[in-house]
PDB file of N, CA and C in Angstrom:
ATOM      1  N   UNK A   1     115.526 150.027  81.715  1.00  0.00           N
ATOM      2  CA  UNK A   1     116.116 148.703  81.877  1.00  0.00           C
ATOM      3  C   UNK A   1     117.026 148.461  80.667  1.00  0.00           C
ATOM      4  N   UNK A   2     118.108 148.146  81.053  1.00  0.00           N
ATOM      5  CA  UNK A   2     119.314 147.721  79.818  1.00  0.00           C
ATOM      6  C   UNK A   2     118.912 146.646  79.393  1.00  0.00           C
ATOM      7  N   UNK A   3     119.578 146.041  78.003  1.00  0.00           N
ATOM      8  CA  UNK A   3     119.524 144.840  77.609  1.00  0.00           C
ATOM      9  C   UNK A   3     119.587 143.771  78.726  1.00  0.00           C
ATOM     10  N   UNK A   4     121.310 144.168  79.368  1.00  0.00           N
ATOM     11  CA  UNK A   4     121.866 143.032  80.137  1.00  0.00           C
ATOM     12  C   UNK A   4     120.733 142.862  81.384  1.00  0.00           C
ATOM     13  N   UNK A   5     120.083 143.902  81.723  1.00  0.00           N
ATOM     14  CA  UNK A   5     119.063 143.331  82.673  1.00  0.00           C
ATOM     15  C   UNK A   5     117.648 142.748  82.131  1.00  0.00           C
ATOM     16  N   UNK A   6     117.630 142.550  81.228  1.00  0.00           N
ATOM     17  CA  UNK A   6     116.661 142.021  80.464  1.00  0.00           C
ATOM     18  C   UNK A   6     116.875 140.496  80.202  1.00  0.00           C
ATOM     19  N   UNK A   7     118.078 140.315  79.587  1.00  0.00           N
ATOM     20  CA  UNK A   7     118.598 138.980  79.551  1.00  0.00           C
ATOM     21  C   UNK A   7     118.817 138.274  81.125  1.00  0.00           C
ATOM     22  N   UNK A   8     119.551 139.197  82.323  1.00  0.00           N
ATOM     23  CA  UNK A   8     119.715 138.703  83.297  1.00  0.00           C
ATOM     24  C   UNK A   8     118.006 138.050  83.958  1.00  0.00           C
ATOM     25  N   UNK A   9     117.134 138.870  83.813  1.00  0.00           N
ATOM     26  CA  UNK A   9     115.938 138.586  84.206  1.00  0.00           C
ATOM     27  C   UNK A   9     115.305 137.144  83.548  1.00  0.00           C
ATOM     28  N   UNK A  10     115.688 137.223  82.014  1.00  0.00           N
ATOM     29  CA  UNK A  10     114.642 135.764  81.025  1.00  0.00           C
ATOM     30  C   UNK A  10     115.382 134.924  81.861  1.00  0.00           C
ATOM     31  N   UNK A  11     117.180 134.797  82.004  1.00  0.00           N
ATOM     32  CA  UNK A  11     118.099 133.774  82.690  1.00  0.00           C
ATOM     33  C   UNK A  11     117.386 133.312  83.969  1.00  0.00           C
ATOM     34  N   UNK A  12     116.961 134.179  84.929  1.00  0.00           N
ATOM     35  CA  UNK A  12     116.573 133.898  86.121  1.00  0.00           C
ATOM     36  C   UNK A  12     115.222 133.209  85.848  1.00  0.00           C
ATOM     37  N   UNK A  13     114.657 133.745  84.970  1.00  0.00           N
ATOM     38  CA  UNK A  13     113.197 133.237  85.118  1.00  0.00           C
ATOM     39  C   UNK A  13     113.308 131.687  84.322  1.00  0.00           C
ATOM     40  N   UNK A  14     114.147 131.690  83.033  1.00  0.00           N
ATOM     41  CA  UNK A  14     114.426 130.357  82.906  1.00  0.00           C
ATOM     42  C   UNK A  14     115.223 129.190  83.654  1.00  0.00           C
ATOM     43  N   UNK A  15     115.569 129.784  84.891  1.00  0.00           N
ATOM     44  CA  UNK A  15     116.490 128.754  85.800  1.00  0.00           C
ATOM     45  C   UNK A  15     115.484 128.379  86.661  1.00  0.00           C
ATOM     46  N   UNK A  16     114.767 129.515  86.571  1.00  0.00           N
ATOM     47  CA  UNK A  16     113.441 129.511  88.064  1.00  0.00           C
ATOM     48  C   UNK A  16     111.988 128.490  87.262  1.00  0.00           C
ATOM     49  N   UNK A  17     112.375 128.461  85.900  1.00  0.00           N
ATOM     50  CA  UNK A  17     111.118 127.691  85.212  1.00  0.00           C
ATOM     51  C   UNK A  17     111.654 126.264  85.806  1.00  0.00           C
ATOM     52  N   UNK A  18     113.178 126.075  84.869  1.00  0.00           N
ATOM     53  CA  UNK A  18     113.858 124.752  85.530  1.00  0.00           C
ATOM     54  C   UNK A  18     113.507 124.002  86.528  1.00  0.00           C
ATOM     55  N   UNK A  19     114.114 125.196  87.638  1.00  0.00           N
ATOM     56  CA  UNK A  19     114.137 124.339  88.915  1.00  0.00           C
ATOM     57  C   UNK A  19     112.489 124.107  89.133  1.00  0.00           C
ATOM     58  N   UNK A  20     111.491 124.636  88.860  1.00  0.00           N
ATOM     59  CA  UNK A  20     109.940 123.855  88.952  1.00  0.00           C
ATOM     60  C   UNK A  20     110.309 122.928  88.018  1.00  0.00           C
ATOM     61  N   UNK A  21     110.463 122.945  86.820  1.00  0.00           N
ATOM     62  CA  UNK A  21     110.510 121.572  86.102  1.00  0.00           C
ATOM     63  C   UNK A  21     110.947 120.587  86.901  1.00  0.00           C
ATOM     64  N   UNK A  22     112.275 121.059  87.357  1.00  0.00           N
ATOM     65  CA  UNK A  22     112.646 119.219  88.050  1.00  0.00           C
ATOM     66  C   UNK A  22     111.980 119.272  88.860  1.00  0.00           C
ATOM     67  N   UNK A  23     111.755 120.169  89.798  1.00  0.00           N
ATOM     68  CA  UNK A  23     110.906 119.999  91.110  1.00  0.00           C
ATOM     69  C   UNK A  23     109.885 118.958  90.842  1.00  0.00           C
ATOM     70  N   UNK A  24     109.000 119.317  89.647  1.00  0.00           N
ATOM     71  CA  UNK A  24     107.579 118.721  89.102  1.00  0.00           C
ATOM     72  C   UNK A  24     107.941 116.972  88.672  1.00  0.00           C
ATOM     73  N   UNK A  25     109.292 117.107  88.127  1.00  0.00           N
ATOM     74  CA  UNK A  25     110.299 115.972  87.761  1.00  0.00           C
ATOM     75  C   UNK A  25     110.212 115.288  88.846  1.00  0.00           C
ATOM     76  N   UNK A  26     111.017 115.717  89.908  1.00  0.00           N
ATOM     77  CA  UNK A  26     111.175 114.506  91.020  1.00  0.00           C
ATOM     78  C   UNK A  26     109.928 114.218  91.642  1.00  0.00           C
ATOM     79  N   UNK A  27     108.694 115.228  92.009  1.00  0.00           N
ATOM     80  CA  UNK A  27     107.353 114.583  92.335  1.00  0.00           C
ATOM     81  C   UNK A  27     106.897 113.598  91.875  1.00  0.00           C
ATOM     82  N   UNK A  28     106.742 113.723  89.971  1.00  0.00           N
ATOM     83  CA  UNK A  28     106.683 112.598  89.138  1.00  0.00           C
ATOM     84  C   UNK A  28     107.238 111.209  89.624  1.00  0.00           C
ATOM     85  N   UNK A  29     108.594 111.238  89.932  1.00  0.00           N
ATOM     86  CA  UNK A  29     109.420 110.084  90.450  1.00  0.00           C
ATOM     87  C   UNK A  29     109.038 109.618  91.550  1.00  0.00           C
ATOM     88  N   UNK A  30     108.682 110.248  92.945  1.00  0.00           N
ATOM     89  CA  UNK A  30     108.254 109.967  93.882  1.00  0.00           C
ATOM     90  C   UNK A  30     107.144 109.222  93.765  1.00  0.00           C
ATOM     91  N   UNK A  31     106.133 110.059  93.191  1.00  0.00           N
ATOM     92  CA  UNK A  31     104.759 109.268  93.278  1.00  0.00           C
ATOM     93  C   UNK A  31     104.742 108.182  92.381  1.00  0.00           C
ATOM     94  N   UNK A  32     105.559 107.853  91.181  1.00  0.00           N
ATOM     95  CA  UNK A  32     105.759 106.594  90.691  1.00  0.00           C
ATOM     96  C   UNK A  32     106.547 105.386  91.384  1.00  0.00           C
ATOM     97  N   UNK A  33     107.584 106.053  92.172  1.00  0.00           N
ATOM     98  CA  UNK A  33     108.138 105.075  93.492  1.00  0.00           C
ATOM     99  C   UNK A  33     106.987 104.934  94.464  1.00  0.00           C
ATOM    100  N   UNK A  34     106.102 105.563  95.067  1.00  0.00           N
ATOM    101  CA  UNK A  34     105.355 105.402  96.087  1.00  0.00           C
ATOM    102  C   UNK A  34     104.143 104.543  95.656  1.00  0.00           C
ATOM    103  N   UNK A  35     103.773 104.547  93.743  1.00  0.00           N
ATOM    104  CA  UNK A  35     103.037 103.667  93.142  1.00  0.00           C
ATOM    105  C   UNK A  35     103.628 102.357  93.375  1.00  0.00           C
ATOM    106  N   UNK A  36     104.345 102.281  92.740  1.00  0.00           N
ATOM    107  CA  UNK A  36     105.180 101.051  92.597  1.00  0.00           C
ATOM    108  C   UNK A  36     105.451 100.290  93.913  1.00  0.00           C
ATOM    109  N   UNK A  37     105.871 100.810  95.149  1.00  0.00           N
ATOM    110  CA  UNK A  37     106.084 100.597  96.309  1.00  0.00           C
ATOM    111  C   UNK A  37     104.895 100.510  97.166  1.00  0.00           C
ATOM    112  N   UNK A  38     103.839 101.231  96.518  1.00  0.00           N
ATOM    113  CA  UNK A  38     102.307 100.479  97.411  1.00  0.00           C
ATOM    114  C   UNK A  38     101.865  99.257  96.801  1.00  0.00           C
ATOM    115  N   UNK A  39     101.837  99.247  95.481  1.00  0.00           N
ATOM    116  CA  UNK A  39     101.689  97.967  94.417  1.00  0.00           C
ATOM    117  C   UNK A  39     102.364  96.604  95.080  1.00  0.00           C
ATOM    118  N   UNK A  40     103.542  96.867  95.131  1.00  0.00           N
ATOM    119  CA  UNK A  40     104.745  96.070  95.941  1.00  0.00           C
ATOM    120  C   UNK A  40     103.990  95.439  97.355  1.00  0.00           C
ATOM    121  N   UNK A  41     103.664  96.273  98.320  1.00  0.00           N
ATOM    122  CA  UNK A  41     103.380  96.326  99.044  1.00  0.00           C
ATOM    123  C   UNK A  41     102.082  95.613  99.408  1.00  0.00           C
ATOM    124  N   UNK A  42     101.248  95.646  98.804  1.00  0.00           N
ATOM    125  CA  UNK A  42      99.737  95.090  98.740  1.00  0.00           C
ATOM    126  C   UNK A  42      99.709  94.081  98.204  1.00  0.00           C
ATOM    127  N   UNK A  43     100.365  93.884  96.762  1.00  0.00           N
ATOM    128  CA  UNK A  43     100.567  92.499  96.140  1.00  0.00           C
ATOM    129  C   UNK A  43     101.073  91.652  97.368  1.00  0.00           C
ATOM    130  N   UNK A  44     102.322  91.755  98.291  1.00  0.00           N
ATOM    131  CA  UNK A  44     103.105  90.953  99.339  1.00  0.00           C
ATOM    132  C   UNK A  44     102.238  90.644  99.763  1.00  0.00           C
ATOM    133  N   UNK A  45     101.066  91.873 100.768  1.00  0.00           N
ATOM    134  CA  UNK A  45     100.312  91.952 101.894  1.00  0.00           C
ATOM    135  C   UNK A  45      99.027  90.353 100.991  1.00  0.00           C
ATOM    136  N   UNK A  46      98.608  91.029  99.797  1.00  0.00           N
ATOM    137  CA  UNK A  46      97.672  90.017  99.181  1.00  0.00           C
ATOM    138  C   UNK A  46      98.097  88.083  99.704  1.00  0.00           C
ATOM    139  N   UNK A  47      99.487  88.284  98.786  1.00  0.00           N
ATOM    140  CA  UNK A  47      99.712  86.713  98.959  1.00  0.00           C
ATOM    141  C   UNK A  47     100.393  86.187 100.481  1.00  0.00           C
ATOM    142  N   UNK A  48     100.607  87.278 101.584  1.00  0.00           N
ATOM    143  CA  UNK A  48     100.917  86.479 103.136  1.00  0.00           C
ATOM    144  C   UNK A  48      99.598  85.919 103.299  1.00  0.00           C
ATOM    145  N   UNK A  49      98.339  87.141 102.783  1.00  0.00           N
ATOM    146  CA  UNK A  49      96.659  86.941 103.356  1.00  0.00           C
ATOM    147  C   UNK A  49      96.835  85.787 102.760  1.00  0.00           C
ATOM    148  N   UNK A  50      96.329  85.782 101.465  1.00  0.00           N
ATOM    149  CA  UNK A  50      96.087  84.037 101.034  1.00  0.00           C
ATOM    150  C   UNK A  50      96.560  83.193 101.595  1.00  0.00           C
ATOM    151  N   UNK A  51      97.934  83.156 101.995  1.00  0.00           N
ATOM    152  CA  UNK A  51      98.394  81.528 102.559  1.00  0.00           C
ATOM    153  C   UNK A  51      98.508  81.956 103.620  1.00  0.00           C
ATOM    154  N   UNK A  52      98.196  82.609 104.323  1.00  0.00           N
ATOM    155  CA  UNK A  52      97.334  82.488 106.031  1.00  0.00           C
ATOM    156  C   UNK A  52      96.358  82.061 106.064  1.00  0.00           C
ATOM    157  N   UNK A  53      95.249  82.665 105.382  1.00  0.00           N
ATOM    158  CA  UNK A  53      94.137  81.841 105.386  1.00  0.00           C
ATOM    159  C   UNK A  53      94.000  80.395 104.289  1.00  0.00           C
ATOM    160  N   UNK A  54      94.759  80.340 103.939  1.00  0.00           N
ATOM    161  CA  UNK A  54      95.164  78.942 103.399  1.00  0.00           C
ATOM    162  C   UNK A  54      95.769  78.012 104.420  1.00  0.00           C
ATOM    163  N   UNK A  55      96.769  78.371 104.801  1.00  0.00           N
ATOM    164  CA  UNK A  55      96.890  77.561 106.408  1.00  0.00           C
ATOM    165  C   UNK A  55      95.688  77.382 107.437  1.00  0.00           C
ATOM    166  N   UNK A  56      95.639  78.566 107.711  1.00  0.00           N
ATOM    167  CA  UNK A  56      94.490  78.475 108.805  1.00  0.00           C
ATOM    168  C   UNK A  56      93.182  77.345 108.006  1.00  0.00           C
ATOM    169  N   UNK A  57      92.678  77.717 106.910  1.00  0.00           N
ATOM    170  CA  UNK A  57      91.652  76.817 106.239  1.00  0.00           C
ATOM    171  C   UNK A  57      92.384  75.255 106.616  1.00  0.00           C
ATOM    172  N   UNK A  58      93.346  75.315 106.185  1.00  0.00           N
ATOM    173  CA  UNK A  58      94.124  73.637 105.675  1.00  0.00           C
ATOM    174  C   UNK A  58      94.377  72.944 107.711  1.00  0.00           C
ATOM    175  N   UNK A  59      94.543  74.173 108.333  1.00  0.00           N
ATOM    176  CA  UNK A  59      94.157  73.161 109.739  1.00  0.00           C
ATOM    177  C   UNK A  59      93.078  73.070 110.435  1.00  0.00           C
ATOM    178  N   UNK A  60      92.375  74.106 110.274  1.00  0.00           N
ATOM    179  CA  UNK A  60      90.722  74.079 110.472  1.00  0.00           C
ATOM    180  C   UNK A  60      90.150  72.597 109.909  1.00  0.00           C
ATOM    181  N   UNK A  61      90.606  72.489 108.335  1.00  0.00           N
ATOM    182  CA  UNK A  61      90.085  70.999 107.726  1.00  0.00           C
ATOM    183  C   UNK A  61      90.911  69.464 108.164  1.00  0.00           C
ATOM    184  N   UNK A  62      91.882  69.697 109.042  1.00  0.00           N
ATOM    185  CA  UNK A  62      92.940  68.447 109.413  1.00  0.00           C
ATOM    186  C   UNK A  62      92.430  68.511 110.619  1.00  0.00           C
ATOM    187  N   UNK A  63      91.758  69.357 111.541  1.00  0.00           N
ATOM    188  CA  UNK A  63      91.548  69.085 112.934  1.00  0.00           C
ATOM    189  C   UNK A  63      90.004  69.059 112.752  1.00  0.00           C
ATOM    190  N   UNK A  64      89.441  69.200 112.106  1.00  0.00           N
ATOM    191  CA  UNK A  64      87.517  68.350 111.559  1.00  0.00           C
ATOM    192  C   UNK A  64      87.598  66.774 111.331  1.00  0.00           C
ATOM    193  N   UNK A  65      88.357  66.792 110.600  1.00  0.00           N
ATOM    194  CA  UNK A  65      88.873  65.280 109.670  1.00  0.00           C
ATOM    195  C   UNK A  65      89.809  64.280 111.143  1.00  0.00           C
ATOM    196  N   UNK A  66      90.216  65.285 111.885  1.00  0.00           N
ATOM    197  CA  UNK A  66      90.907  64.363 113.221  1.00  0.00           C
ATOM    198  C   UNK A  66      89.948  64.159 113.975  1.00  0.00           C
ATOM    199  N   UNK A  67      88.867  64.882 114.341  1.00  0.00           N
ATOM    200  CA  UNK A  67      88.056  64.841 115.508  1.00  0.00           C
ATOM    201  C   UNK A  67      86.514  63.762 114.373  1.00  0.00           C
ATOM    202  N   UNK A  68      86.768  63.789 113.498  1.00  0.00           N
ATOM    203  CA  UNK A  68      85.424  63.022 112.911  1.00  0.00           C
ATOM    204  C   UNK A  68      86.423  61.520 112.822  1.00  0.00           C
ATOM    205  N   UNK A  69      87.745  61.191 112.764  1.00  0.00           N
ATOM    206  CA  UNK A  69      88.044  59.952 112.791  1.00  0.00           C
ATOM    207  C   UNK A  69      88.289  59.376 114.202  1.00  0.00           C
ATOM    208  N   UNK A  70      88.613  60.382 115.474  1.00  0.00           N
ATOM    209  CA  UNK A  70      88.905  59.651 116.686  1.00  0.00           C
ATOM    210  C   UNK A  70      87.409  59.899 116.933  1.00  0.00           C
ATOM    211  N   UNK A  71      86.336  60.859 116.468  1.00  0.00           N
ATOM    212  CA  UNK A  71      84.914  60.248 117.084  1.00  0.00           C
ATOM    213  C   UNK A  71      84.527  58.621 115.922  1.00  0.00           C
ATOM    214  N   UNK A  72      84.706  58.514 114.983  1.00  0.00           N
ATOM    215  CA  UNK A  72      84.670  57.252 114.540  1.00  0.00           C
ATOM    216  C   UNK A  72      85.211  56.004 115.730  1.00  0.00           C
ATOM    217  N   UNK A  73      86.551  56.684 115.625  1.00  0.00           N
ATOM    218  CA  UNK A  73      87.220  54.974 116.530  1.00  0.00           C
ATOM    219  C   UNK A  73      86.434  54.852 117.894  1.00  0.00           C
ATOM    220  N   UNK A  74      85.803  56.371 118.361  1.00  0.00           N
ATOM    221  CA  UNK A  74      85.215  56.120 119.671  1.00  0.00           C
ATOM    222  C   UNK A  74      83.464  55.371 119.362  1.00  0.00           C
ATOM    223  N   UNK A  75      83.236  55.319 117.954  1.00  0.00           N
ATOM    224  CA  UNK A  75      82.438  54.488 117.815  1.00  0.00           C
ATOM    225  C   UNK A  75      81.924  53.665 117.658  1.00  0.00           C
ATOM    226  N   UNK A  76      83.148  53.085 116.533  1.00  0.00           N
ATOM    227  CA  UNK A  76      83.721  51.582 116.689  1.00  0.00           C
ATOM    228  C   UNK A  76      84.280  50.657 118.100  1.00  0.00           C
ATOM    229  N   UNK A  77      84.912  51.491 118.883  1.00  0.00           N
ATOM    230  CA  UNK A  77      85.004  51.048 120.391  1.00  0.00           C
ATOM    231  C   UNK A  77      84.052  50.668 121.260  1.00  0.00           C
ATOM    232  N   UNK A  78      82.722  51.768 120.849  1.00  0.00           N
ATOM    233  CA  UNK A  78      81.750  51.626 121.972  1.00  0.00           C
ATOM    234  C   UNK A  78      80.984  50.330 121.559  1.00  0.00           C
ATOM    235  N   UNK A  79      80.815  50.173 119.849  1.00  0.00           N
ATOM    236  CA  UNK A  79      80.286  49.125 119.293  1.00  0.00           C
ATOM    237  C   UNK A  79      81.272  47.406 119.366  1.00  0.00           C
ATOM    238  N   UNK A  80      82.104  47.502 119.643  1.00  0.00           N
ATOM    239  CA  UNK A  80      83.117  46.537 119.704  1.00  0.00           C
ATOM    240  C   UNK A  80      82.577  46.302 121.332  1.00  0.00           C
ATOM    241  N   UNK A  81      82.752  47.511 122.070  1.00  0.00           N
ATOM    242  CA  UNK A  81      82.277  46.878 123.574  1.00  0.00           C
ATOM    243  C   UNK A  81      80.554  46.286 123.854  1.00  0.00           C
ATOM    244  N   UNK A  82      79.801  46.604 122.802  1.00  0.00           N
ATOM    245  CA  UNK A  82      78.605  46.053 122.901  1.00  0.00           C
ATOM    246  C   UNK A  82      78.650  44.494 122.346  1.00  0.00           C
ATOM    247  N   UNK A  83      79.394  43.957 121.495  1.00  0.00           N
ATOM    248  CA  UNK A  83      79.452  42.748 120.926  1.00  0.00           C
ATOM    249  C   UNK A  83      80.068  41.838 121.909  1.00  0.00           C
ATOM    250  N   UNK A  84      80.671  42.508 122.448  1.00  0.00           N
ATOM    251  CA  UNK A  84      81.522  41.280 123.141  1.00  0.00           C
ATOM    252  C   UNK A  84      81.169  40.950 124.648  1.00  0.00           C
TER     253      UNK A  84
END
């Protein structure tokens, strides 16, 4: 083996280290985008949940509070029709 194929070989093997480096490089990037972008993702998903069930809670408690005041007036009615 000559020099020049000696050098041609470290060249290849250092281009071939490279290209795994970035390779390993852009995985790095990916899975920090796919972090970041599930993070993203779950945080959103977190706060729609909360104020869904914040809605849903907040009319669950306006239609208790409606049906305990028109059963009131229907009790005051029935008692208004006993007095008179």
């Amino acid at each position: 083996m000559t020099h020049f194929h000696t050098i041609k070989i470290a060249l290849s093997f250092n281009i071939l280290t490279f290209h795994t480096f970035k390779k390993k490089i852009m995985i790095k990037k990916i899975m920090i985008i796919r972090l970041v972008f599930s993070d993203y993702v779950s945080v959103t998903a977190n706060a729609i949940r909360h104020v869904y069930i914040s809605q849903v809670t907040a009319g669950l408690v306006c239609r208790l509070l409606a049906k305990i005041k028109v059963f009131k007036c229907k009790i005051l009615e029935s008692n208004n029709d006993l007095n008179a």
